[in-house]
N, C-alpha and C. Protein backbone atom coordinates (compact mmCIF):
# COMPACT_ATOMS: atom_id res chain seq x y z
N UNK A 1 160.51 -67.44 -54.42
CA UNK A 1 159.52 -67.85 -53.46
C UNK A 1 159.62 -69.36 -53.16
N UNK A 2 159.88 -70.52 -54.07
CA UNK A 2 159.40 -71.56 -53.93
C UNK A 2 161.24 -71.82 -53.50
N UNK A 3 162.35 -71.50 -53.11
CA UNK A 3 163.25 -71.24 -53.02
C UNK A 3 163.46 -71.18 -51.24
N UNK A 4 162.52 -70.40 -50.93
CA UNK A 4 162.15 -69.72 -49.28
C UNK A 4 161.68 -70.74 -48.82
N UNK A 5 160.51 -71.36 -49.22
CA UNK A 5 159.51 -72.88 -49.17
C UNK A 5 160.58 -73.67 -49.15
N UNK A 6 161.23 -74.00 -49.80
CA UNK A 6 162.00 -75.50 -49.49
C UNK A 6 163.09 -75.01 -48.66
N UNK A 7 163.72 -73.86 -48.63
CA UNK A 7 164.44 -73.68 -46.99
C UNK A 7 163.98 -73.86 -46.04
N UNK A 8 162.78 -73.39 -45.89
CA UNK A 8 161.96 -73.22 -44.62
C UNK A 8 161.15 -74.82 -44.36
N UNK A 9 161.20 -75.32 -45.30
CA UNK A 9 160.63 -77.11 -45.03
C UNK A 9 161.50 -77.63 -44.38
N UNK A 10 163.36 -77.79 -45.44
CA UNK A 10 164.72 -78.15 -45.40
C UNK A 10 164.52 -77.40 -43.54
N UNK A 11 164.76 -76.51 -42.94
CA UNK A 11 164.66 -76.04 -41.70
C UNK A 11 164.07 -76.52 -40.85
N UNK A 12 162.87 -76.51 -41.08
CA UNK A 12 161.78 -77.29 -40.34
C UNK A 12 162.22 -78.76 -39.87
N UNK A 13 162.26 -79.74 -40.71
CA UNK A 13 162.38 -80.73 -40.68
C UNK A 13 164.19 -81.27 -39.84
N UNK A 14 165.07 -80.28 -40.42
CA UNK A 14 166.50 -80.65 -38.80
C UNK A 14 165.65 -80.09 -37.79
N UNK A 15 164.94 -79.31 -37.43
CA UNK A 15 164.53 -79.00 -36.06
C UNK A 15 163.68 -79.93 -35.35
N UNK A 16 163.00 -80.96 -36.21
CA UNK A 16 162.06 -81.69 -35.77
C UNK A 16 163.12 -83.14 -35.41
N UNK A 17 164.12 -83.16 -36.57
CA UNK A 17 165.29 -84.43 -36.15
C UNK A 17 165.72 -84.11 -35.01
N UNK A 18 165.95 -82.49 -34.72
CA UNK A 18 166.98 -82.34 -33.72
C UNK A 18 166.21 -82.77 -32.24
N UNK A 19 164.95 -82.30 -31.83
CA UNK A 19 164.16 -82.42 -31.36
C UNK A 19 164.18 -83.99 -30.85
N UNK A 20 164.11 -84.59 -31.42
CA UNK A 20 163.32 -86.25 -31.66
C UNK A 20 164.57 -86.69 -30.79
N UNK A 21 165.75 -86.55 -31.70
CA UNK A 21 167.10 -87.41 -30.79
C UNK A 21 167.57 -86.39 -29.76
N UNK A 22 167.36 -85.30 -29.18
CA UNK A 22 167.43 -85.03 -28.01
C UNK A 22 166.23 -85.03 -26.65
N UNK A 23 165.25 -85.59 -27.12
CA UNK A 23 164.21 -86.07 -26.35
C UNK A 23 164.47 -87.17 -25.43
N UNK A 24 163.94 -87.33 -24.04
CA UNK A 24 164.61 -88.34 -23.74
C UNK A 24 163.79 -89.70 -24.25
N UNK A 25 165.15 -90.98 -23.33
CA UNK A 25 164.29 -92.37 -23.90
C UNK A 25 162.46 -92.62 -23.67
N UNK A 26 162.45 -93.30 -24.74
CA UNK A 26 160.72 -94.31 -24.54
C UNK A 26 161.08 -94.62 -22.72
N UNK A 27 159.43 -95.31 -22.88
CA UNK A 27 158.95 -95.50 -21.05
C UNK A 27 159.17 -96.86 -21.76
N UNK A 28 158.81 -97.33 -22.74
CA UNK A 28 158.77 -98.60 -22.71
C UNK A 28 157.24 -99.03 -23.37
N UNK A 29 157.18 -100.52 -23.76
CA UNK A 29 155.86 -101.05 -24.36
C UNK A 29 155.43 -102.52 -23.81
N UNK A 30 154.68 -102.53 -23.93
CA UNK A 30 153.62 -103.46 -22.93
C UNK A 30 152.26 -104.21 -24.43
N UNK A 31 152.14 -104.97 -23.90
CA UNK A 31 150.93 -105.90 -25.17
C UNK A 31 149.20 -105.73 -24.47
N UNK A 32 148.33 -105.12 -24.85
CA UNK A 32 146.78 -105.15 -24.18
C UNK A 32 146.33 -105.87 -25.18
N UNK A 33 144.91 -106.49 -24.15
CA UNK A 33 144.44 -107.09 -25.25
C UNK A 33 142.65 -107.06 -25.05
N UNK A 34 141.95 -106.50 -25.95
CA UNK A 34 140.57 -106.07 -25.78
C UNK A 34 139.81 -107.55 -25.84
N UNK A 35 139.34 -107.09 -24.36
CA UNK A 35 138.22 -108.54 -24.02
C UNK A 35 137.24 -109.26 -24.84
N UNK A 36 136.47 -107.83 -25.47
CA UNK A 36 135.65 -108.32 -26.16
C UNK A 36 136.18 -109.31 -27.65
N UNK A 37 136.89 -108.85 -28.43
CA UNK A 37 137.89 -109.37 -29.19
C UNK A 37 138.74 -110.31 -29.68
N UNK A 38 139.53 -109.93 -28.48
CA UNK A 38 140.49 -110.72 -28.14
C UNK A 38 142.13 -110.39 -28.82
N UNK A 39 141.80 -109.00 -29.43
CA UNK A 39 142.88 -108.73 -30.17
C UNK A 39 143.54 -108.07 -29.42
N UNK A 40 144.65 -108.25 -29.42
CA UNK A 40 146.08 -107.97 -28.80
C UNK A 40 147.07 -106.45 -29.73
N UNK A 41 147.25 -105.78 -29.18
CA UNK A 41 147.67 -104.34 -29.35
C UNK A 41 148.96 -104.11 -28.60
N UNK A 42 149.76 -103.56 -29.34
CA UNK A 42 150.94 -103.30 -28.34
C UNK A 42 150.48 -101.45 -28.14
N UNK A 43 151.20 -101.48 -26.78
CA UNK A 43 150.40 -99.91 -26.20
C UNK A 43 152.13 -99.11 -25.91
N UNK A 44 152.17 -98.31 -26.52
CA UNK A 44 153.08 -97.20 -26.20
C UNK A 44 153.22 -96.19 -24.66
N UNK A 45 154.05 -96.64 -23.96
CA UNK A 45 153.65 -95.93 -22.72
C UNK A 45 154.22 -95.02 -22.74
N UNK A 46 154.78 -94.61 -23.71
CA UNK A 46 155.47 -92.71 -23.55
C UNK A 46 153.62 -91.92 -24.15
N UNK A 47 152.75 -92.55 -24.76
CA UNK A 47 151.66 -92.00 -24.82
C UNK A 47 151.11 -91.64 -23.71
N UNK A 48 150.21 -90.52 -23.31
CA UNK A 48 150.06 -89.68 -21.89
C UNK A 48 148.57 -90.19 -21.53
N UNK A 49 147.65 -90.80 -22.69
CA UNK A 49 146.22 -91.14 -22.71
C UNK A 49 145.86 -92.47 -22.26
N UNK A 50 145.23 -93.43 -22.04
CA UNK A 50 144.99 -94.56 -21.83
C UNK A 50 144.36 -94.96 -23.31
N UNK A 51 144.16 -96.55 -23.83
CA UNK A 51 143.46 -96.52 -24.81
C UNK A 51 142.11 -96.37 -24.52
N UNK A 52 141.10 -96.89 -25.76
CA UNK A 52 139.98 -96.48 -25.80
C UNK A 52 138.85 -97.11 -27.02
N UNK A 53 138.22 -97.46 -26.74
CA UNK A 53 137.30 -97.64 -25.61
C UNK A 53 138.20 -98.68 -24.24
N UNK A 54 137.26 -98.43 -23.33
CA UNK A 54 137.70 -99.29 -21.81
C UNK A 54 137.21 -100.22 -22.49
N UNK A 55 137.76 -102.05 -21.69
CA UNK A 55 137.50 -103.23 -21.82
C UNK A 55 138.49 -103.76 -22.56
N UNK A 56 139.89 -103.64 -21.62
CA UNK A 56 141.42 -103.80 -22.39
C UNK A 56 141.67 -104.13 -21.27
N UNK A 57 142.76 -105.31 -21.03
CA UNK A 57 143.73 -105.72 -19.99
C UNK A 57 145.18 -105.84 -19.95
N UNK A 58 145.84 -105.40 -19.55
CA UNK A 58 147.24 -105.25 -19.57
C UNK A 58 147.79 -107.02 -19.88
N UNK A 59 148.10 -107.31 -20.68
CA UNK A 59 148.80 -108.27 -21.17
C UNK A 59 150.23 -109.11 -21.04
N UNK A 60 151.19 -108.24 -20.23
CA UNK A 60 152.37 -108.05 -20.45
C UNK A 60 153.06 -107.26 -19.85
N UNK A 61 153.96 -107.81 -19.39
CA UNK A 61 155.07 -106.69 -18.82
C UNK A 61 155.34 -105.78 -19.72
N UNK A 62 156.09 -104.68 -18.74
CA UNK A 62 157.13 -103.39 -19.73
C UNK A 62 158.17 -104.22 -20.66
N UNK A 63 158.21 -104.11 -21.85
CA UNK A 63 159.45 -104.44 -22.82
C UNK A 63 160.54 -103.11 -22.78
N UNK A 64 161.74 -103.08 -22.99
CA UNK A 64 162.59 -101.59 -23.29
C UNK A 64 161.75 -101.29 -25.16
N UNK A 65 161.32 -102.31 -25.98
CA UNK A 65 161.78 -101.73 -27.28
C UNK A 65 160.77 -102.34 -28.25
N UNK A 66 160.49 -101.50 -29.18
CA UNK A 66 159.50 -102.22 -30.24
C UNK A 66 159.41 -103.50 -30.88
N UNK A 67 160.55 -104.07 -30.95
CA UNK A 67 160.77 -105.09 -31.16
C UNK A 67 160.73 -106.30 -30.18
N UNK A 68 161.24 -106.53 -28.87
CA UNK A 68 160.86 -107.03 -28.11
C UNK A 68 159.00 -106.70 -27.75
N UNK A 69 158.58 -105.82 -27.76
CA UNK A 69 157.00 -106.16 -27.76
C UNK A 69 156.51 -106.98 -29.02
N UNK A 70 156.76 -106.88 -30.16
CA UNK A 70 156.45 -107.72 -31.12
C UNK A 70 156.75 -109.10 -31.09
N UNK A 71 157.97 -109.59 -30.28
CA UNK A 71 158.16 -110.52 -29.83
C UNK A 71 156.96 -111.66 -29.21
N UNK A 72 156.77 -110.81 -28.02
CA UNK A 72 155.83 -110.97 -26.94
C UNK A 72 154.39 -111.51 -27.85
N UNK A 73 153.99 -110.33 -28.76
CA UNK A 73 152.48 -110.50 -29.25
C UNK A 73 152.82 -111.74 -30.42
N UNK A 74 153.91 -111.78 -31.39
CA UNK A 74 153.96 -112.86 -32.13
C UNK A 74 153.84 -114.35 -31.26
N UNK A 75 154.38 -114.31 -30.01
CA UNK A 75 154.40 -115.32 -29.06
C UNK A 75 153.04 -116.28 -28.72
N UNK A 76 152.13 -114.83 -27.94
CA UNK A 76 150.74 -114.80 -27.78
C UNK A 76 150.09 -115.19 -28.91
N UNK A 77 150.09 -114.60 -30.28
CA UNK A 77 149.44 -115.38 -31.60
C UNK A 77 149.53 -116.62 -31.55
N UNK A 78 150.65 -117.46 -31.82
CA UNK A 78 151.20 -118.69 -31.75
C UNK A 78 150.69 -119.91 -30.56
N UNK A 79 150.72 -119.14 -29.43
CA UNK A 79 149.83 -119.68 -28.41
C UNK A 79 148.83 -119.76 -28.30
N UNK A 80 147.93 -118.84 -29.05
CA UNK A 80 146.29 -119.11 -28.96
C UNK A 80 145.47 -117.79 -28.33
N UNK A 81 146.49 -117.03 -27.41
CA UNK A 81 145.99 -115.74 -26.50
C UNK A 81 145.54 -114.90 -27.19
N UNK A 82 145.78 -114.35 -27.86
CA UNK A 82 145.34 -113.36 -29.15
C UNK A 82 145.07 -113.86 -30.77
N UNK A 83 144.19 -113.12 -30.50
CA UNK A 83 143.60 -113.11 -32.18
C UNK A 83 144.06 -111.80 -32.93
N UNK A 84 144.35 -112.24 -34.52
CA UNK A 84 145.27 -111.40 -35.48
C UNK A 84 146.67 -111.67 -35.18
């Protein structure tokens, strides 16, 4: 039994790899930053939802990559624009 279980995990899990790298590319990431706050968020635009609560402003252009958005928001820290 516990034999079946770790095949069927072992299974599971290439289908979910296989899945992932045949998906197509990210839309890309962008920096918001909540008014009230002032904290700065990088926003995933392959996500289908808007964030939440409202009282967020787009911050930033499209980046291609996670790292270049971290760029961007370490930037904004350094400058004073965002807090955290």
């Amino acid at each position: 039994m516990r034999r079946r279980i770790s095949m069927l995990c072992a299974v599971a899990g290439l289908a979910a790899a296989a899945f992932v790298a045949a998906s197509p590319a990210e839309a890309g990431y962008h920096l918001i930053r909540w008014q009230d706050s002032g904290f700065c968020q990088i926003w995933d635009e392959s996500i289908p939802t808007t964030p939440w609560p409202a009282g967020y402003h787009r911050a930033s252009a499209t980046v291609p990559t996670l790292v270049d958005a971290l760029a961007i928001k370490d930037s904004a820290l350094k400058a004073g624009h965002c807090r955290w």
